[in-house]
C-alpha atoms as a PDB file:
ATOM      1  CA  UNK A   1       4.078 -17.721  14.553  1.00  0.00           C
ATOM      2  CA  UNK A   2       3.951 -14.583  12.555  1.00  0.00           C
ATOM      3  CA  UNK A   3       6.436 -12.087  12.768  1.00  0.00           C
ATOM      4  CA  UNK A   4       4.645  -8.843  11.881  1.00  0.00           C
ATOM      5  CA  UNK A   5       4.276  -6.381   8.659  1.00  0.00           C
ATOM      6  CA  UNK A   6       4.425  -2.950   7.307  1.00  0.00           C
ATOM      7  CA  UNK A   7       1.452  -1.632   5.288  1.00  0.00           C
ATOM      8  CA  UNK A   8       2.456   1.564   3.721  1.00  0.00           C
ATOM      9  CA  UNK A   9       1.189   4.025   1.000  1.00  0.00           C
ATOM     10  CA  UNK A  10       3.425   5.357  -1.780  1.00  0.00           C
ATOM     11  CA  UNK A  11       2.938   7.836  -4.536  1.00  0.00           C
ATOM     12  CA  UNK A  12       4.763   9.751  -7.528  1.00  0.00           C
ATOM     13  CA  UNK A  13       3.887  13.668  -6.278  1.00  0.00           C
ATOM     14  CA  UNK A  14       2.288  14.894  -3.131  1.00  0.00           C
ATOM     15  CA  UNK A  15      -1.949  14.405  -4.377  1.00  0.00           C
ATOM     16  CA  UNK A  16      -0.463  12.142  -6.757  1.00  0.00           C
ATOM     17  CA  UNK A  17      -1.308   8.539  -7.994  1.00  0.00           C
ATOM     18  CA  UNK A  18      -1.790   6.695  -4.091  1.00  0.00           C
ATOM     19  CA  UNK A  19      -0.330   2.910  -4.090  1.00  0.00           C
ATOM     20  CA  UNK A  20      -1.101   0.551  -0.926  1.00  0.00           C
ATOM     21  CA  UNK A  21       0.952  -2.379   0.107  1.00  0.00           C
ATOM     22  CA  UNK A  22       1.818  -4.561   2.475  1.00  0.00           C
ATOM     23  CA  UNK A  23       4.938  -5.998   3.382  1.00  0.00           C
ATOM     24  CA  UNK A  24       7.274  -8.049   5.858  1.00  0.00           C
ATOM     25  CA  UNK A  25      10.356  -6.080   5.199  1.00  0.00           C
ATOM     26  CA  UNK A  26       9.501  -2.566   4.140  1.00  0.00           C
ATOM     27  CA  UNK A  27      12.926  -1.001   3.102  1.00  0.00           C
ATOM     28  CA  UNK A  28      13.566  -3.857   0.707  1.00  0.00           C
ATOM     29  CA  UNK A  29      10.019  -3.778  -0.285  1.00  0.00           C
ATOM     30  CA  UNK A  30      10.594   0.711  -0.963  1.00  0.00           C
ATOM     31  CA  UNK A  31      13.654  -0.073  -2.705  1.00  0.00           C
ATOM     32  CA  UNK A  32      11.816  -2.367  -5.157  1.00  0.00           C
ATOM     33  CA  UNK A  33       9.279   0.118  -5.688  1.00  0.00           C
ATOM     34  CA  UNK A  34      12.245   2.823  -6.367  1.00  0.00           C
ATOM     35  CA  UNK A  35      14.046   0.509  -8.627  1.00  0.00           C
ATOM     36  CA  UNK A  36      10.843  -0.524 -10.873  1.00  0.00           C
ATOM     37  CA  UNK A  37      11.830  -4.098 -10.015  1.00  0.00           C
ATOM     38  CA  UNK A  38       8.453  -5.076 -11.291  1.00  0.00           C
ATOM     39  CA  UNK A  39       8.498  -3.089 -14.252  1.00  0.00           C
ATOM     40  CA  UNK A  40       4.397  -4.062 -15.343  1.00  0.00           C
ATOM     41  CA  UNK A  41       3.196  -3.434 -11.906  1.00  0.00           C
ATOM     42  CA  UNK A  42       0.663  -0.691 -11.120  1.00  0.00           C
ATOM     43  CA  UNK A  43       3.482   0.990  -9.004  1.00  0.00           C
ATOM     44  CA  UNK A  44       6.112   1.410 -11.914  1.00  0.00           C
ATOM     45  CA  UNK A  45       3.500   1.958 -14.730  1.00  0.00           C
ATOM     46  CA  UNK A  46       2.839   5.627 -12.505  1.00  0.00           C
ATOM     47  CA  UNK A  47       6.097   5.865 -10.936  1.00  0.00           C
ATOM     48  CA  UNK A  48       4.760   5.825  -7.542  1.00  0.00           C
ATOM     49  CA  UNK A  49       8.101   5.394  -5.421  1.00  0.00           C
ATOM     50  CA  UNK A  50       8.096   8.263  -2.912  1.00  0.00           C
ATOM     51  CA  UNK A  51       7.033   6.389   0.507  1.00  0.00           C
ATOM     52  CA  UNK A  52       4.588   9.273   1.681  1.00  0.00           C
ATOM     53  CA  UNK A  53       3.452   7.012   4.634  1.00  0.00           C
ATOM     54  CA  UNK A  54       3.442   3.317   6.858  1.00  0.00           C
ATOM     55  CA  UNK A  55       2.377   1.778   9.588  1.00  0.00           C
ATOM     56  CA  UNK A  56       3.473  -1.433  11.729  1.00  0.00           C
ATOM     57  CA  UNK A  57       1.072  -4.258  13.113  1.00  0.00           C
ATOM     58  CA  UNK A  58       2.288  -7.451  14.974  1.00  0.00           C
ATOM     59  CA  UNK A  59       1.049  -9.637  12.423  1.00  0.00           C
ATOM     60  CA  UNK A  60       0.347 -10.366   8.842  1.00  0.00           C
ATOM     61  CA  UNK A  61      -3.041 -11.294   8.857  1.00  0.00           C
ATOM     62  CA  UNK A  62      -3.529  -7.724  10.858  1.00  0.00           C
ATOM     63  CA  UNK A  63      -1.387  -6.158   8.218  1.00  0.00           C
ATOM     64  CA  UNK A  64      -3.830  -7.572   5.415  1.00  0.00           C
ATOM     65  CA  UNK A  65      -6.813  -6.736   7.347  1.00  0.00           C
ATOM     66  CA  UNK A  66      -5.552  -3.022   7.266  1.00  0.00           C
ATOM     67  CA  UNK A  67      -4.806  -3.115   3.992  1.00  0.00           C
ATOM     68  CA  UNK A  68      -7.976  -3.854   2.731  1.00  0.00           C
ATOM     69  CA  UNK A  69      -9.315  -1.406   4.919  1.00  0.00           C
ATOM     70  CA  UNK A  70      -7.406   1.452   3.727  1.00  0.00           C
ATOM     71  CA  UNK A  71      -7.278   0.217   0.082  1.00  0.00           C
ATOM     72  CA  UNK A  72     -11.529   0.420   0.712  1.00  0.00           C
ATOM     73  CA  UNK A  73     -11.326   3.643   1.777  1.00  0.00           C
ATOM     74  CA  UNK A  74     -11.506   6.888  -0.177  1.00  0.00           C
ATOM     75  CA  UNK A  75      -9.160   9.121  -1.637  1.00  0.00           C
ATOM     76  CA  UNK A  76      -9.588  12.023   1.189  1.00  0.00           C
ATOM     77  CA  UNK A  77      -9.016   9.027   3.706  1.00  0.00           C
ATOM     78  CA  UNK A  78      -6.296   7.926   2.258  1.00  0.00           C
ATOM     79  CA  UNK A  79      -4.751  11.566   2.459  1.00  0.00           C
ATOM     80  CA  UNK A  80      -5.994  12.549   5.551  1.00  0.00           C
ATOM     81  CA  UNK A  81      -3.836   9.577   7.143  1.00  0.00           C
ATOM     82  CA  UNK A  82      -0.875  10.354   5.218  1.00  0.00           C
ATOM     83  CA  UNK A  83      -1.142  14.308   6.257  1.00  0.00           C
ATOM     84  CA  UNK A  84      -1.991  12.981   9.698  1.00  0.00           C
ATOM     85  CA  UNK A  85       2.188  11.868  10.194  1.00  0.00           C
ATOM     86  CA  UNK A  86       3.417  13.487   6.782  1.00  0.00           C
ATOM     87  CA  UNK A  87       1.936  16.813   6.369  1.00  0.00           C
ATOM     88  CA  UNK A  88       4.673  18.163   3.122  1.00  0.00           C
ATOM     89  CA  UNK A  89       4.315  14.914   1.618  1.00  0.00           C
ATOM     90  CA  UNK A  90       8.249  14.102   2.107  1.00  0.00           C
ATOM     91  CA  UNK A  91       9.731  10.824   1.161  1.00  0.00           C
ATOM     92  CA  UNK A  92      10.018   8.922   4.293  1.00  0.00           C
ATOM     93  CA  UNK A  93      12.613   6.301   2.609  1.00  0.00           C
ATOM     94  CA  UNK A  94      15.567   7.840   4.384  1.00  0.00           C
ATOM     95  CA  UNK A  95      13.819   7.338   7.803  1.00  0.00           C
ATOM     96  CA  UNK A  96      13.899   3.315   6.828  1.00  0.00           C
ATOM     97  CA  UNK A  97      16.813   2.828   4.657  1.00  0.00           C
ATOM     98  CA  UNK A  98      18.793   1.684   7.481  1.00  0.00           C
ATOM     99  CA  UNK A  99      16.630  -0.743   9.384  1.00  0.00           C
ATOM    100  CA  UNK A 100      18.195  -4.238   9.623  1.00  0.00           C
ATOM    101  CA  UNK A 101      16.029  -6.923   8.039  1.00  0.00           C
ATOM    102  CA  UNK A 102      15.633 -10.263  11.013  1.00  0.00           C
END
């Protein structure tokens, strides 16, 4: 049975470089992103760190489904659901940080 995952959009500066992921454990998965812990990926070659914006579903496969669909999407899209629960653009790592991993 699946457990559920995070999809979430990070970037360097607010209308900056946009990065989608996915992920069962989305603190650990931010701090990776702060800490360049894959130092060739596509989110450390343009810094993008800042989480700007996520979203919960109950399982993976959902998770991946969304995914693709935002990742599919435009730009604006993309922007237009951050702004829609993040409209400065603020790092929302400190909202996580804290949640317990299971």
């Amino acid at each position: 049975m699946s457990e559920g995952a995070w999809i979430y959009i990070t970037t360097n500066k607010r209308d900056g470089t946009l990065y989608t992921g996915v992920t069962s454990e989305l603190p650990n998965r931010i701090i990776q992103h702060k800490d360049k812990f894959y130092p060739n990926s596509f989110s450390a070659r343009y810094n993008c760190d800042k989480l700007v914006y996520y979203e919960f579903h109950d399982s993976i496969e959902e998770a991946i489904a969304r995914e693709k669909q935002i990742k599919a999407g435009s730009r604006q899209k993309k922007i237009d659901l951050i702004e829609s629960i993040n409209q400065e653009w603020n790092d929302l790592y400190d909202e996580i940080k804290d949640w317990s991993v299971s």
